[in-house]
Protein backbone atom coordinates (compact mmCIF):
# COMPACT_ATOMS: atom_id res chain seq x y z
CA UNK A 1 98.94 -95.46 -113.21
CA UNK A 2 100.39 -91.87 -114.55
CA UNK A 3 97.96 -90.54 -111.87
CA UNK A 4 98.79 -92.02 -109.02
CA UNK A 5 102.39 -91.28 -109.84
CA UNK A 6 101.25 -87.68 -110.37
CA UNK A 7 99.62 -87.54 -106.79
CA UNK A 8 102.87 -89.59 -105.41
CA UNK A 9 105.27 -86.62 -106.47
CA UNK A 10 102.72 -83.84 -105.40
CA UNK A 11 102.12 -85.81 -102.19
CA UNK A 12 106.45 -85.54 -101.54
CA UNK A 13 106.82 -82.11 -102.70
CA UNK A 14 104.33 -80.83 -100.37
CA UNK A 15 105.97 -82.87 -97.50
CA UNK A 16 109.24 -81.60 -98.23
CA UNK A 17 107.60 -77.81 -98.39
CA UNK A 18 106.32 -78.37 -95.44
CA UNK A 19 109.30 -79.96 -93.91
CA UNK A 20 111.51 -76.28 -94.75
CA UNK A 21 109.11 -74.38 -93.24
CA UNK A 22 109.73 -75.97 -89.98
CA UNK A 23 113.45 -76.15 -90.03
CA UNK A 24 114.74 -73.13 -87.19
CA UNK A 25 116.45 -70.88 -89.91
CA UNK A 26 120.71 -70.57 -89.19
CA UNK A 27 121.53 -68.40 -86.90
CA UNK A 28 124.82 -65.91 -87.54
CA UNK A 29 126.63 -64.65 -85.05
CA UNK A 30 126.13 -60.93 -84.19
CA UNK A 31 129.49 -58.68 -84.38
CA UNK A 32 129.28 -56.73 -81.06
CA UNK A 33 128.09 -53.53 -81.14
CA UNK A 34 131.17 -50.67 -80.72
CA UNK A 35 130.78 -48.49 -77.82
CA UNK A 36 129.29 -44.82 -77.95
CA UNK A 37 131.76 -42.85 -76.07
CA UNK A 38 129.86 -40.46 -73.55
CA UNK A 39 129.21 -36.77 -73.91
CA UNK A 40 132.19 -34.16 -72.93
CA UNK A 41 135.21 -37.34 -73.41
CA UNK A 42 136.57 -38.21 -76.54
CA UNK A 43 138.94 -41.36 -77.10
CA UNK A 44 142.32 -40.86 -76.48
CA UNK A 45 144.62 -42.60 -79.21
CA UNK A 46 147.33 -44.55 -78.14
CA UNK A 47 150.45 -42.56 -76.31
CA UNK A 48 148.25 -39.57 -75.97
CA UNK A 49 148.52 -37.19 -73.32
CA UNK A 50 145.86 -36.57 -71.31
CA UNK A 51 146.10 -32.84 -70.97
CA UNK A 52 146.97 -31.23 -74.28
CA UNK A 53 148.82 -28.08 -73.23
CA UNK A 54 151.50 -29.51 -70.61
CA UNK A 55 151.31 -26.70 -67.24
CA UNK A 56 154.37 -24.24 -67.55
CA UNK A 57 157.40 -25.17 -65.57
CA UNK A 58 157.97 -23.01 -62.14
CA UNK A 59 160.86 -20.79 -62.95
CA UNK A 60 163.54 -20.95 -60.38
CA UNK A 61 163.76 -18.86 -57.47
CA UNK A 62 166.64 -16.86 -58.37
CA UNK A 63 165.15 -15.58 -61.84
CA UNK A 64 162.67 -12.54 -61.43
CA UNK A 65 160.11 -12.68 -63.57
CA UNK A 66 160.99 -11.32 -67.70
CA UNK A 67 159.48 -9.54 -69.68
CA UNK A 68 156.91 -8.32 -67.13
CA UNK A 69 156.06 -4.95 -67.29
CA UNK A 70 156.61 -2.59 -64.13
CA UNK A 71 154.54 0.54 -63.96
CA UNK A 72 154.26 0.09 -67.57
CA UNK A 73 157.57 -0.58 -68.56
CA UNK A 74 159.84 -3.40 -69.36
CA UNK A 75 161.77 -3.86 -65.79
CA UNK A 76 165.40 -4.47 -65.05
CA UNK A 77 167.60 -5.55 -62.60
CA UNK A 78 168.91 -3.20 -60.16
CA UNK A 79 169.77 -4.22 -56.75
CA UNK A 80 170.67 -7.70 -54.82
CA UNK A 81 171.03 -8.30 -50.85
CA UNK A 82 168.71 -8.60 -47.83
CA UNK A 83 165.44 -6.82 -47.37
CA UNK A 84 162.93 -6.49 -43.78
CA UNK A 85 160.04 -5.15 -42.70
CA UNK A 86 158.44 -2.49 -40.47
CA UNK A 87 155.23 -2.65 -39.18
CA UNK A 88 153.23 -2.07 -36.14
CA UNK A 89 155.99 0.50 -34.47
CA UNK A 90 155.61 2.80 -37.40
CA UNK A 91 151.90 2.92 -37.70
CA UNK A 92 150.81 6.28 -38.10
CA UNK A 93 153.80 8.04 -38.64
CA UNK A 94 154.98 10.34 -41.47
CA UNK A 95 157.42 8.90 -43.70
CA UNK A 96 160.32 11.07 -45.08
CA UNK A 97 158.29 11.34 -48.15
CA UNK A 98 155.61 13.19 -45.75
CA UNK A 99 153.09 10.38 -46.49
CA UNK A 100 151.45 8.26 -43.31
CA UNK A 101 152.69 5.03 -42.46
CA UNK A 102 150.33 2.43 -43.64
CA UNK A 103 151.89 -1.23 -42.91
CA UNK A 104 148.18 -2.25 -44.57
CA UNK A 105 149.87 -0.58 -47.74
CA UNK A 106 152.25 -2.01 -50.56
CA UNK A 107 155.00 0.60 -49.57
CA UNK A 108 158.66 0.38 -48.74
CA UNK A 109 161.91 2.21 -48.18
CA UNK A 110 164.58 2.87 -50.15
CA UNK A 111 168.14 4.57 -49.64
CA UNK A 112 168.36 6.02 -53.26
CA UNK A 113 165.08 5.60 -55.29
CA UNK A 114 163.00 8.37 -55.60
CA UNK A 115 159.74 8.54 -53.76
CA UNK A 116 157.01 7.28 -55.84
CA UNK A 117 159.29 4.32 -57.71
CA UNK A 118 157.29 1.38 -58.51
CA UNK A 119 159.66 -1.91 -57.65
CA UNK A 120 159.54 -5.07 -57.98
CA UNK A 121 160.89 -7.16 -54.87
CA UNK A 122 161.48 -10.77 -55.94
CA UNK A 123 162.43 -13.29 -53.30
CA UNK A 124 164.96 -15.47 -53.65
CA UNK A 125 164.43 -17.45 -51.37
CA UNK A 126 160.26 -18.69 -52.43
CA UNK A 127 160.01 -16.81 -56.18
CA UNK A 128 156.88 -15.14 -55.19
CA UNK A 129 156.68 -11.17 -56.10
CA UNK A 130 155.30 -7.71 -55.47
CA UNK A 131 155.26 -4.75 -56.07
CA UNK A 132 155.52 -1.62 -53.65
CA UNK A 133 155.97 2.27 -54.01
CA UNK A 134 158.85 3.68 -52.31
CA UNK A 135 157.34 6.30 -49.61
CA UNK A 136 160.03 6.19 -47.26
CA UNK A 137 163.88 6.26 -46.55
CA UNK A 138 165.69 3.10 -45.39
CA UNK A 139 166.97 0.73 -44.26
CA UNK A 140 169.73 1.55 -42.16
CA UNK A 141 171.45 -1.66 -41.66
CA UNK A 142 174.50 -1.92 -44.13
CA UNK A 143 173.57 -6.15 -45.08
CA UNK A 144 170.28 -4.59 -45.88
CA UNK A 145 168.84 -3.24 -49.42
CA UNK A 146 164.84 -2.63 -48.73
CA UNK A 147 162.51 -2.35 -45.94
CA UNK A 148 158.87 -3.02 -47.00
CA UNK A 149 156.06 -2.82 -45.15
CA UNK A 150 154.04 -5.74 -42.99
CA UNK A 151 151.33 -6.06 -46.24
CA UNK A 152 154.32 -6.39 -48.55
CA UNK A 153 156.05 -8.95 -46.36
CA UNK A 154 152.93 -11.26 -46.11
CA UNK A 155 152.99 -11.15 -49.95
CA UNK A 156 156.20 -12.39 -50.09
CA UNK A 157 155.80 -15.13 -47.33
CA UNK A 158 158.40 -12.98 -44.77
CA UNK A 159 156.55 -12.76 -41.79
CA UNK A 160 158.09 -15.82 -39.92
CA UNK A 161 161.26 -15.01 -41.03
CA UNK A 162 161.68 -11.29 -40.59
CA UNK A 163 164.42 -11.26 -43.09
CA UNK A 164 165.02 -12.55 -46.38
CA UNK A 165 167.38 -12.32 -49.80
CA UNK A 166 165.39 -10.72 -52.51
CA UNK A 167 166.23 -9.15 -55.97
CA UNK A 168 165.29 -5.71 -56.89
CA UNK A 169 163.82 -4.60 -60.36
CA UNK A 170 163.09 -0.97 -61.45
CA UNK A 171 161.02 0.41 -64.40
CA UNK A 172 163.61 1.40 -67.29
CA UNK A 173 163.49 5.11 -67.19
CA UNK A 174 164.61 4.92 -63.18
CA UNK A 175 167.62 7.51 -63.32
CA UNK A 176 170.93 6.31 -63.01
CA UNK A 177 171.19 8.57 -60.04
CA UNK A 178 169.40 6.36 -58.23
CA UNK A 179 172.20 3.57 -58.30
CA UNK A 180 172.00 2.03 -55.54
CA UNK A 181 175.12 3.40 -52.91
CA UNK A 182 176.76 1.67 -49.53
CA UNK A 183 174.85 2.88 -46.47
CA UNK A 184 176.51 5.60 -44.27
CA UNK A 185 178.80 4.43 -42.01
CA UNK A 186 177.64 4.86 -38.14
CA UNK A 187 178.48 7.84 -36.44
CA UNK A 188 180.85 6.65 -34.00
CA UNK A 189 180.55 8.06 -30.77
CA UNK A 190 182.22 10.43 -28.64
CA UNK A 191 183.51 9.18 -25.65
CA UNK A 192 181.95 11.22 -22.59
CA UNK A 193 184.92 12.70 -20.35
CA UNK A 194 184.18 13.38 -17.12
CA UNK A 195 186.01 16.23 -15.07
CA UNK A 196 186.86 16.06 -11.85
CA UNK A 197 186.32 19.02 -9.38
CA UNK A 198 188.91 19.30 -7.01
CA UNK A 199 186.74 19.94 -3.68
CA UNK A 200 187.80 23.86 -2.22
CA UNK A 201 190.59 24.04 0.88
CA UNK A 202 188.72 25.32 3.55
């Protein structure tokens, strides 16, 4: 009797063994894996810029560019008004500085400067710059401060236009004598007076 009873529970354990050992096991769910980020971009945190260093405003066309050196010094203002070029007419001739012509050539003339200045010519009209030698003496016209020549107006986008407001800067040392004076006024001219010859009694 205490046998069979014996075999009874070894007979039920073993079913029940064998029963959990066919039972699928509980399945969890997976937490999604996070995302690598690529090589060369980096996650931006919320409200982040995109660019780190924002791109410098343009300054305005009226305000030459500070503290730029010019021929190795700090430059300053020193004339306002109108300036034109010179170009294919010229070619070839000497300059009053006794230099050639070169309307290929940063150059310009000047009323007062001395030959050889370095200056600045700033437009006001676009912003953009550059910066010529003063070889020759000019310009004539009294709502005029600078004639450059053709290379230096194609720098500063004057071509079209022939004529354009633009703001002068010097190198510090530039001698006060150089201040920049009124043009001469035009010669006026003489009027021509024609005599008459009274024709001979014959």
């Amino acid at each position: 009797m205490q046998q069979g009873v014996i075999r009874f529970a070894l007979a039920a354990s073993l079913l029940a063994l064998l029963a959990a050992c066919t039972t699928a096991p509980v399945s969890t769910p997976a937490t999604p894996a996070e995302p690598v980020p690529r090589a060369g971009k980096t996650p931006k945190a919320p409200g982040a810029s995109s660019s780190q260093t924002a791109s410098p405003a343009e300054r305005p066309a009226d305000e030459p560019a500070r503290p730029e050196l010019l021929a190795g010094e700090p430059a300053r203002e020193f004339e306002r008004g109108g300036a034109s070029w010179y170009g294919p007419g010229f070619q070839g001739r000497r300059t009053a500085s006794g230099e050639i012509y070169d309307m290929h050539a940063l150059t310009a003339a000047h009323r007062t400067l001395p030959f050889g200045t370095m200056v600045r010519v700033h437009s006001l009209v676009n912003g953009r710059d550059v910066d010529v030698r003063i070889t020759d003496r000019g310009p004539f016209s009294r709502n005029r401060i600078i004639d450059v020549s053709r290379a230096a107006a194609e720098e500063l986008g004057m071509l079209g236009l022939g004529f354009k407001e633009v703001v002068l800067l010097v190198p510090e040392s530039t001698p006060a004598v150089a201040e920049a004076r009124p043009p001469p006024a035009p010669a006026k001219k003489r009027a021509r007076v024609v005599k008459r010859v009274k024709p001979k009694a014959r």
